[in-house]
Protein backbone atom coordinates (compact mmCIF):
# COMPACT_ATOMS: atom_id res chain seq x y z
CA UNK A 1 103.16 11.73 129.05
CA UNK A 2 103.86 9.38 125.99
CA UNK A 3 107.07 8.96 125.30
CA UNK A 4 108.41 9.60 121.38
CA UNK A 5 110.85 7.18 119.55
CA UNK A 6 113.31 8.62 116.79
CA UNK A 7 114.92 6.53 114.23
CA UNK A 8 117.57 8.49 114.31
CA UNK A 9 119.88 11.02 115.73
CA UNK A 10 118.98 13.62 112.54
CA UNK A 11 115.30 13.71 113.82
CA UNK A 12 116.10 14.29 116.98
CA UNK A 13 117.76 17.22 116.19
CA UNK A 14 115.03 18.34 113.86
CA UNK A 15 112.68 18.21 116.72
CA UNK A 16 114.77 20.24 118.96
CA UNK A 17 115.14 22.61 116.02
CA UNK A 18 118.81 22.23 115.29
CA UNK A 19 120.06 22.67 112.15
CA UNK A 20 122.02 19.40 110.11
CA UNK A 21 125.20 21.27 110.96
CA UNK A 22 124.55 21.59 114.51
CA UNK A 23 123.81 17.77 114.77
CA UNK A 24 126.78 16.98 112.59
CA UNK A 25 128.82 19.02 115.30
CA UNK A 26 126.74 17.69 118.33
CA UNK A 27 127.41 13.72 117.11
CA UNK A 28 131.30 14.91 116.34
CA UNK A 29 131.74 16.24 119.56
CA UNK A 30 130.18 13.27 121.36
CA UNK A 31 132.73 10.91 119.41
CA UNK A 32 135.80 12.60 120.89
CA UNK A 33 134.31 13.24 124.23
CA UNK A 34 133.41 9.18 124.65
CA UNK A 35 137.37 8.76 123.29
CA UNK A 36 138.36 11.26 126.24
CA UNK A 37 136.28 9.33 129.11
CA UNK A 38 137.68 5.81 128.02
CA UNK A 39 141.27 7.03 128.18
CA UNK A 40 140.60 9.05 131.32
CA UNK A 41 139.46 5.46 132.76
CA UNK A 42 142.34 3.77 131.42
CA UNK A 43 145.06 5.71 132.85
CA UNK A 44 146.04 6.66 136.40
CA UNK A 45 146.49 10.78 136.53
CA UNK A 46 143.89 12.63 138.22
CA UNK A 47 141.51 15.07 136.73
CA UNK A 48 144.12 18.07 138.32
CA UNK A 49 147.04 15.96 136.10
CA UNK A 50 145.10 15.68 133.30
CA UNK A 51 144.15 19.34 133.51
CA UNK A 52 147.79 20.36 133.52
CA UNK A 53 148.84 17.95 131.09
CA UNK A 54 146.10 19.92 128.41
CA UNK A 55 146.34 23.31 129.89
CA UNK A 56 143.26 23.62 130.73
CA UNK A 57 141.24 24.50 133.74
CA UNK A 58 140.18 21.15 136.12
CA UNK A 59 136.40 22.29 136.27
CA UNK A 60 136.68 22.02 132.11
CA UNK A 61 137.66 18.61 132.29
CA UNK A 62 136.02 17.70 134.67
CA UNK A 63 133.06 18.44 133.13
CA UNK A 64 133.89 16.78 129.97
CA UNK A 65 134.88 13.54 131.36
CA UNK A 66 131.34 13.49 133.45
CA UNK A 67 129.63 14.14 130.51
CA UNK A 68 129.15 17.88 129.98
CA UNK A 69 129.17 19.02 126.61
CA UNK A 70 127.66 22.25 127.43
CA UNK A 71 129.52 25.24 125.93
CA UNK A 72 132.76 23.21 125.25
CA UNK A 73 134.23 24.24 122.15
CA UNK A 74 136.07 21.68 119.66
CA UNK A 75 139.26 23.27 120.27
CA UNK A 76 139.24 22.25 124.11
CA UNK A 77 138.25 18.51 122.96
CA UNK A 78 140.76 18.25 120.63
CA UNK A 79 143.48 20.10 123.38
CA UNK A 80 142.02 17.15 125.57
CA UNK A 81 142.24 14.18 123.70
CA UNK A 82 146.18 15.55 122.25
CA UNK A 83 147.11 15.64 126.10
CA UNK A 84 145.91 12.28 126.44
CA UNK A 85 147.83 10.85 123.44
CA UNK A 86 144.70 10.45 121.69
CA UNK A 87 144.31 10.76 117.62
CA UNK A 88 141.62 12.03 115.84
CA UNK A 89 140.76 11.41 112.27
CA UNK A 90 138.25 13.70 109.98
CA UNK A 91 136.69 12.17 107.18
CA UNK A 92 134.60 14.49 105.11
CA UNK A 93 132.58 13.27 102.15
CA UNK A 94 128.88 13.97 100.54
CA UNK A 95 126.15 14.34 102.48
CA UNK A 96 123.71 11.47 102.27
């Protein structure tokens, strides 16, 4: 099986068949999920603590601070990172 190189994160998408806006949402989502896992390192609550502290359910965070990205809406990252004192900043200009 050869193995295929991207430049970039866009063509990757494109070969999965994802539209810019979908990749634009994957890569934004990935931002603030890496965010959550380095504060979830960083302090000492456990996953049922942080899941309280968010008000959301422990197998969702859980999930996100493994890794999982799978059907996790941007509300529930942002609820996340807000429970875990975390900021995050939108900048919107043209697309290149």
């Amino acid at each position: 099986m050869k193995t295929k190189t991207y430049k970039n994160i866009n063509d990757f998408g494109k070969d999965l068949g994802l539209s810019k806006e979908q990749v634009q949402i994957a890569k934004l989502k990935t931002k603030i999920k890496k965010s959550i896992q380095e504060k979830a390192e960083k302090i000492d609550f456990s996953i049922t603590e942080i899941a309280d502290m968010s008000g959301l359910a422990r197998t969702t965070v859980s999930g996100i601070i493994n890794g999982s990205l799978q059907s996790v809406s941007m509300e529930r990252l942002l609820k996340l990172a807000f429970a875990l004192d975390l900021s995050v900043d939108l900048k919107i200009g043209k697309a290149a």
